[in-house]
N, C-alpha and C. Protein backbone atom coordinates (compact mmCIF):
# COMPACT_ATOMS: atom_id res chain seq x y z
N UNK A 1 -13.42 -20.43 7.42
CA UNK A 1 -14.04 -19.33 6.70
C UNK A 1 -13.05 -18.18 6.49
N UNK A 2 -12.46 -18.02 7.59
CA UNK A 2 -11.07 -16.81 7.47
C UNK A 2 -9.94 -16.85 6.30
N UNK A 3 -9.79 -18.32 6.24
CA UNK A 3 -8.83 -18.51 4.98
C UNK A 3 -9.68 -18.19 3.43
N UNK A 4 -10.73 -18.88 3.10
CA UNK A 4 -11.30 -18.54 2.09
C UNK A 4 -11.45 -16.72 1.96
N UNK A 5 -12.05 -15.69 2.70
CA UNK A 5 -12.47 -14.29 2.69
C UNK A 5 -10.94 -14.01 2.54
N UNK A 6 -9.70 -14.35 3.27
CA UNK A 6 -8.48 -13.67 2.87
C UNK A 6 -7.71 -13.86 1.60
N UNK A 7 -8.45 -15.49 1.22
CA UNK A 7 -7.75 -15.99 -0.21
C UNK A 7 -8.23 -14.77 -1.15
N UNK A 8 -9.66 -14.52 -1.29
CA UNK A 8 -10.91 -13.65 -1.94
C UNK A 8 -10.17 -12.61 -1.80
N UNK A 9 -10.07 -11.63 -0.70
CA UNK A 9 -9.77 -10.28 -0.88
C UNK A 9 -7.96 -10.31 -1.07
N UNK A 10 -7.01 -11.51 -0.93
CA UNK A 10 -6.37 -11.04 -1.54
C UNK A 10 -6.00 -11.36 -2.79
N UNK A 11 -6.62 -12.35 -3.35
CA UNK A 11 -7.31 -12.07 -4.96
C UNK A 11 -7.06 -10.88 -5.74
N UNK A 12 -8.13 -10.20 -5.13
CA UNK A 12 -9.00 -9.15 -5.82
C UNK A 12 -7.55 -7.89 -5.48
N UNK A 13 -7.19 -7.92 -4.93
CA UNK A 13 -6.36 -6.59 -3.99
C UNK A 13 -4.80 -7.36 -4.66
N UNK A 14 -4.41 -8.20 -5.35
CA UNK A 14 -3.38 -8.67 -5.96
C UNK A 14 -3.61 -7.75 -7.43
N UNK A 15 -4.87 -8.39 -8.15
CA UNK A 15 -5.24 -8.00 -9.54
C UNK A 15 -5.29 -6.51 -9.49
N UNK A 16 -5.66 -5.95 -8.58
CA UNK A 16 -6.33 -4.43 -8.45
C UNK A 16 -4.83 -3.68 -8.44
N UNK A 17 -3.64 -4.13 -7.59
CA UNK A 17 -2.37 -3.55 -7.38
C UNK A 17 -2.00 -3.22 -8.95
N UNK A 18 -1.65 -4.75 -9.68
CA UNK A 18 -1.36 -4.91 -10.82
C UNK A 18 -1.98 -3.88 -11.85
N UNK A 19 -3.02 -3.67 -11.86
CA UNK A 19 -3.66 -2.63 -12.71
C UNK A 19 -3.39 -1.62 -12.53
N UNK A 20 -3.27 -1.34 -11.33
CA UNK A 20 -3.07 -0.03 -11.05
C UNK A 20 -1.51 0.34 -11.13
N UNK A 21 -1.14 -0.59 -11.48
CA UNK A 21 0.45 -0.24 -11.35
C UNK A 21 0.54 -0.24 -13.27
N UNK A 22 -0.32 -0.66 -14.06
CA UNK A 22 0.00 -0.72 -14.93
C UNK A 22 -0.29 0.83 -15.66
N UNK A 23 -1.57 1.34 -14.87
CA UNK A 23 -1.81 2.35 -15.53
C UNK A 23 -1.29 3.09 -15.26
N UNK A 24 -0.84 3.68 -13.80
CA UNK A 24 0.09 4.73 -13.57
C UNK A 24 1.66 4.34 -14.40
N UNK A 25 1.84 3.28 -14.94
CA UNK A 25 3.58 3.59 -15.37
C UNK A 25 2.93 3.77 -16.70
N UNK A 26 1.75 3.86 -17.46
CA UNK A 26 1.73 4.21 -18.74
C UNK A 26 1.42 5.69 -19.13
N UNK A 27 1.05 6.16 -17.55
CA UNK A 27 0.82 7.31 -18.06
C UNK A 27 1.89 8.59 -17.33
N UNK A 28 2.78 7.93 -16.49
CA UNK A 28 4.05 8.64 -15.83
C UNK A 28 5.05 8.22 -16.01
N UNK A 29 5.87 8.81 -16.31
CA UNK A 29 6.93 7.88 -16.79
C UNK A 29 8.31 8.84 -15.86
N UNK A 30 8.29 7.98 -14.77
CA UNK A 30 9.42 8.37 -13.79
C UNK A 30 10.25 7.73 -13.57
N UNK A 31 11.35 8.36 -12.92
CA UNK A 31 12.20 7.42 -11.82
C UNK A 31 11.65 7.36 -10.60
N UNK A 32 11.09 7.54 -10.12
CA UNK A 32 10.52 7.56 -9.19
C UNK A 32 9.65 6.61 -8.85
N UNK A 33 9.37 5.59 -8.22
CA UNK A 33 8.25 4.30 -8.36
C UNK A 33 7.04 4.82 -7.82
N UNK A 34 6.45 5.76 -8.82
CA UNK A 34 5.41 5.92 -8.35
C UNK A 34 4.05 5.34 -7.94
N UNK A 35 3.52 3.95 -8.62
CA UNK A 35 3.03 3.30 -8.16
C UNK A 35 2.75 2.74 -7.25
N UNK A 36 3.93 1.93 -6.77
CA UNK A 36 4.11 1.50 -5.66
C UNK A 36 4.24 2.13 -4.23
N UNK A 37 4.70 3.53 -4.26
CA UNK A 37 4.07 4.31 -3.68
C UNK A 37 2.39 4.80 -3.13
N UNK A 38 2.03 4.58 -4.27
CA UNK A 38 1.08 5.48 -4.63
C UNK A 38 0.16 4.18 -3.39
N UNK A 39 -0.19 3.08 -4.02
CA UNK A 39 -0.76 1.80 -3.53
C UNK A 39 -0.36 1.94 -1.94
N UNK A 40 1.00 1.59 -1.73
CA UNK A 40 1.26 1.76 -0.16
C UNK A 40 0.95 3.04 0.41
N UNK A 41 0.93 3.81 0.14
CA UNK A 41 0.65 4.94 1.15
C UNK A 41 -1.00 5.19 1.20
N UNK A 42 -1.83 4.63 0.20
CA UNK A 42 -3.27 4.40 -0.01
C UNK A 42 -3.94 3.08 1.21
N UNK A 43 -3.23 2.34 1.08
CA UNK A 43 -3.24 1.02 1.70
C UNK A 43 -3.21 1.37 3.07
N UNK A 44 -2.21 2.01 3.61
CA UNK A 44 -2.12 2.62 4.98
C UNK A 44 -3.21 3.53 5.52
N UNK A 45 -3.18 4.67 4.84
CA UNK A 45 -4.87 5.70 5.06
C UNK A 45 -6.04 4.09 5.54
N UNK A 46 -6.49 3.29 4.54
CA UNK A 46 -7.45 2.52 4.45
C UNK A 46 -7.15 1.20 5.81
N UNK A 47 -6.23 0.76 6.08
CA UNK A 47 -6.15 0.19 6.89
C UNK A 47 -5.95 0.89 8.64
N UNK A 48 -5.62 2.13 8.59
CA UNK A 48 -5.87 2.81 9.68
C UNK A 48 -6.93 3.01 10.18
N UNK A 49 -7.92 3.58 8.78
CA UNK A 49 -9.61 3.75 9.04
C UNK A 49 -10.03 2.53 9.06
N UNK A 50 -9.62 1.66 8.85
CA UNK A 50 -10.06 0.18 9.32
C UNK A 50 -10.24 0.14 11.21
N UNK A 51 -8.85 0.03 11.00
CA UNK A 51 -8.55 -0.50 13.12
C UNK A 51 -8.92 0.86 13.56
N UNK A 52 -8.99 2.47 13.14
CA UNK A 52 -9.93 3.20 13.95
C UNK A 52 -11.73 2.79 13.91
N UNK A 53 -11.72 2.50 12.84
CA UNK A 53 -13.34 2.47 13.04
C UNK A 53 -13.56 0.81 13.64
N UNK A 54 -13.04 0.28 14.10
CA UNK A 54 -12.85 -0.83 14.79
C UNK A 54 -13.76 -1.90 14.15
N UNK A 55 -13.45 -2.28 12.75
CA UNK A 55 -13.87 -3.27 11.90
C UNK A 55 -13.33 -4.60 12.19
N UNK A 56 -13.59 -5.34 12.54
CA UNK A 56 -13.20 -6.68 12.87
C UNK A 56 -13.78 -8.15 12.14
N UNK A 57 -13.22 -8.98 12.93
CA UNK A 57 -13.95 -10.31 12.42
C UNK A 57 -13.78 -10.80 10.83
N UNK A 58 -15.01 -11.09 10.41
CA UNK A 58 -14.67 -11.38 8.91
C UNK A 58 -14.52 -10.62 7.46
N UNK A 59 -14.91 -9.22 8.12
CA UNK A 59 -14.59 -8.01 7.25
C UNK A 59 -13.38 -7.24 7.12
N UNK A 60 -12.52 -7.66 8.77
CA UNK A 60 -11.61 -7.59 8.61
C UNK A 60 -10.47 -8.45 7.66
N UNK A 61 -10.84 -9.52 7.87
CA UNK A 61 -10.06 -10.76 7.27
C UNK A 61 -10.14 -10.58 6.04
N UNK A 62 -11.10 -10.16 5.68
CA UNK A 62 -11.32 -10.08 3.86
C UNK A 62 -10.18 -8.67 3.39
N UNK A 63 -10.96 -7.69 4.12
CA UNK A 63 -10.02 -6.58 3.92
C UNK A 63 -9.03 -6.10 4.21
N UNK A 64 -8.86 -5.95 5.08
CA UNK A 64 -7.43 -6.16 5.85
C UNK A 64 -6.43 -6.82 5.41
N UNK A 65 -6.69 -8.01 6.35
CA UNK A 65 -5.49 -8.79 5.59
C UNK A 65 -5.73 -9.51 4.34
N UNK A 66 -6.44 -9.71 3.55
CA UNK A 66 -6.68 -10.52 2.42
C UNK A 66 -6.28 -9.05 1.60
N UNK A 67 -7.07 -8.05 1.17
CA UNK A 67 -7.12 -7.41 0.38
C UNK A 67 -5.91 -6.33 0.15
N UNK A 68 -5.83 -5.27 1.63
CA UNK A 68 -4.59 -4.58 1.95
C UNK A 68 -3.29 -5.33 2.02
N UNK A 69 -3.58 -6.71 2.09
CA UNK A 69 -2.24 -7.03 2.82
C UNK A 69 -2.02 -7.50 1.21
N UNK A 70 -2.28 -7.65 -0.04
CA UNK A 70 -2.17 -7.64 -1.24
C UNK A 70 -1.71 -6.70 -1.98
N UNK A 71 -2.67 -5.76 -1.68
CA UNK A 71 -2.86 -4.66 -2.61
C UNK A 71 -1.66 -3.87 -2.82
N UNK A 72 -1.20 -3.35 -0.78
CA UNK A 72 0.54 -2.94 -0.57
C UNK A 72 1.76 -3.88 -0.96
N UNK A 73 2.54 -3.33 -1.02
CA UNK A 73 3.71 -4.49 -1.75
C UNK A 73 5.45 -4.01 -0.68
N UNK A 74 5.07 -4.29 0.39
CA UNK A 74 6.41 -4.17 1.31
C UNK A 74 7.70 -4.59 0.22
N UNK A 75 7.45 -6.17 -0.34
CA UNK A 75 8.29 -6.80 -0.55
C UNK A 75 9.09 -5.41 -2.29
N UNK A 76 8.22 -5.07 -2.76
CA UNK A 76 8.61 -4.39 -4.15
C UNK A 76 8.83 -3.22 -3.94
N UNK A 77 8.73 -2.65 -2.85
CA UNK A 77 9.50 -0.98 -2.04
C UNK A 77 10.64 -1.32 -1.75
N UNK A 78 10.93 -2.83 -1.40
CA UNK A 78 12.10 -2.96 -1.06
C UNK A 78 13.19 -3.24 -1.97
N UNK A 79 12.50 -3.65 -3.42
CA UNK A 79 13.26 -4.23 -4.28
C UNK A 79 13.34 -3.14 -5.08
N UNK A 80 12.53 -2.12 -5.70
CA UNK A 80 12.64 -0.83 -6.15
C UNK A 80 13.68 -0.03 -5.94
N UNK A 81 13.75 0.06 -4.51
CA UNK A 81 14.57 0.66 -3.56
C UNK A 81 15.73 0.14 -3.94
N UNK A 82 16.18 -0.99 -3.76
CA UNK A 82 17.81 -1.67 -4.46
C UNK A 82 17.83 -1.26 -5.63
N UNK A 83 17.18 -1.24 -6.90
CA UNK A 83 17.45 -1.19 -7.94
C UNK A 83 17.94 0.47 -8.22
N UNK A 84 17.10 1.43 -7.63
CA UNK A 84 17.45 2.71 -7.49
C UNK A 84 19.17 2.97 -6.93
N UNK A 85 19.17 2.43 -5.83
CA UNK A 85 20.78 2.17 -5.51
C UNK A 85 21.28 1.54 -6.46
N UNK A 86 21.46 0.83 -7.06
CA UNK A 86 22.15 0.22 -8.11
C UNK A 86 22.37 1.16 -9.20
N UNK A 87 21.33 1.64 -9.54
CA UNK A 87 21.33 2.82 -10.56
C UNK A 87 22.02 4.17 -10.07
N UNK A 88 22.70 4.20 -9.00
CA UNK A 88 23.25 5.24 -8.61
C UNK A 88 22.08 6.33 -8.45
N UNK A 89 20.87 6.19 -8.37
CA UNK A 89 20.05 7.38 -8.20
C UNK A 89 19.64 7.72 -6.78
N UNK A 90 20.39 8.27 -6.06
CA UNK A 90 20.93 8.41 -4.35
C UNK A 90 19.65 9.26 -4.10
N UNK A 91 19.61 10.04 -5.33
CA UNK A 91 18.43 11.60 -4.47
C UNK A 91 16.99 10.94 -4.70
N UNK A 92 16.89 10.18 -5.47
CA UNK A 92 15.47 9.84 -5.83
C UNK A 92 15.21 8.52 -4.54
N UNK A 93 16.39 7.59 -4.55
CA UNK A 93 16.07 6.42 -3.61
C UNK A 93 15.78 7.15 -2.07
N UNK A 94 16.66 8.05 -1.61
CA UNK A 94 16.08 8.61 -0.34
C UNK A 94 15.03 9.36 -0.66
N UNK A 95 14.67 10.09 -1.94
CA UNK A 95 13.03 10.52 -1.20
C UNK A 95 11.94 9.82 -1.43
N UNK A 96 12.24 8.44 -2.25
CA UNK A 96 11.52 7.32 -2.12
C UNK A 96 11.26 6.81 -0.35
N UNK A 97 12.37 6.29 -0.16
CA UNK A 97 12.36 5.61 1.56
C UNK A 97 11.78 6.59 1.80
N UNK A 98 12.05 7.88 2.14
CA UNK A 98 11.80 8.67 3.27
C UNK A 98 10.10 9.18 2.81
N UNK A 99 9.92 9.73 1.99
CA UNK A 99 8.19 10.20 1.27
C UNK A 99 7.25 8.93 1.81
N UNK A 100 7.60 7.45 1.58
CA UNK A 100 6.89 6.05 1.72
C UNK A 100 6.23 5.91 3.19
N UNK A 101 7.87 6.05 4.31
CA UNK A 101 7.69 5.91 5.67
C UNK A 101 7.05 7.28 6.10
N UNK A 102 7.28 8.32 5.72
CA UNK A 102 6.43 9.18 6.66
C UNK A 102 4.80 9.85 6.05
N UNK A 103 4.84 9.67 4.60
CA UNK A 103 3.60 9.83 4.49
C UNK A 103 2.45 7.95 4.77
N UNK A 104 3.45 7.54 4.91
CA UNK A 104 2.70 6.25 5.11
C UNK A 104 2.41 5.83 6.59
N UNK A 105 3.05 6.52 7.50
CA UNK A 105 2.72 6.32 8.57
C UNK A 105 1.47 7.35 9.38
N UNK A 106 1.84 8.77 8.41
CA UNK A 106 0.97 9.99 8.85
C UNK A 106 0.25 9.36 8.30
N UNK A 107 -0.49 8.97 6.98
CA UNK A 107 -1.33 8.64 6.78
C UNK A 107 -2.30 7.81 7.50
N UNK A 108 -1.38 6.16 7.98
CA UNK A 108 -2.33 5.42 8.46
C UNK A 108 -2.84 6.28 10.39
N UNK A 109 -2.04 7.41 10.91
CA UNK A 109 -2.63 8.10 11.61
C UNK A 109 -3.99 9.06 11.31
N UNK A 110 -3.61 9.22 10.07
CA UNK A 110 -5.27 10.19 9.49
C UNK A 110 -6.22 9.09 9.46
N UNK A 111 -6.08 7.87 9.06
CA UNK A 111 -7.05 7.21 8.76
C UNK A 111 -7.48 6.64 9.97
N UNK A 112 -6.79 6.14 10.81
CA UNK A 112 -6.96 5.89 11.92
C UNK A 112 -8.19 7.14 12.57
N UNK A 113 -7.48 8.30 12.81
CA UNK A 113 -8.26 9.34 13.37
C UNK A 113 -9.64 9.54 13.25
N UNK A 114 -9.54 9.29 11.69
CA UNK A 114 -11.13 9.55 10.90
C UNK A 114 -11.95 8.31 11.21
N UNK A 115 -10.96 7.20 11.33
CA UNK A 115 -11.94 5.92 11.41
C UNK A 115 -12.85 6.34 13.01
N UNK A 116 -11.85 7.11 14.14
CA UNK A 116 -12.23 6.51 15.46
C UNK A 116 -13.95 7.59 15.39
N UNK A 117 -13.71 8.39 14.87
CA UNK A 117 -14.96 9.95 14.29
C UNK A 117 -15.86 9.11 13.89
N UNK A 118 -16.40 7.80 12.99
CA UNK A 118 -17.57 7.68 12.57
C UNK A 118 -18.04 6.31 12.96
């Protein structure tokens, strides 16, 4: 049952990234990867308030890892990130890394916090 709810939510949390990545680059037009940002540091808040509000089992599986573990894109922060180096854009690639890891970590601490509150 765990494999099917994680296939499902990460389905849905694949397609949902994609969209959302489509609409923010049509309507910002940066160097800056804002999308992918935007998704991971969202993803973190939501998966913090997950394991604070101590959601488990098969709601986890769906959401969690099926859906979050979709939706964020480790692998395309990382590849963003090279391409920015490549492009010689030094000031934008460090406040990429650095904006990602610490609002992404404060975050999944807020969410966490708020989860353990309700």
């Amino acid at each position: 049952m765990n494999y099917l709810l994680i296939s499902l939510g990460g389905f849905i949390g694949a397609i949902l990234r994609y969209g959302v990545g489509i609409f923010i680059k049509k309507r910002i037009h940066s160097t800056f990867p804002i999308a992918t940002f935007l998704v991971n540091v969202l993803g973190s808040f939501l998966l913090g308030y997950m394991i604070g509000s101590r959601i488990g089992g098969n709601t986890l599986a769906l959401l969690g890892t099926g859906f979050l573990g979709s939706f964020t894109t480790f692998s395309t922060f990382k590849l963003e990130s090279i391409k920015l180096i490549n492009q010689k854009q030094l000031r934008t690639f460090f406040c990429y890394l650095f904006t990602t890891y610490i609002f992404g970590i404060l975050l999944a601490f807020i969410g966490y916090y708020i989860g353990t509150q309700f």
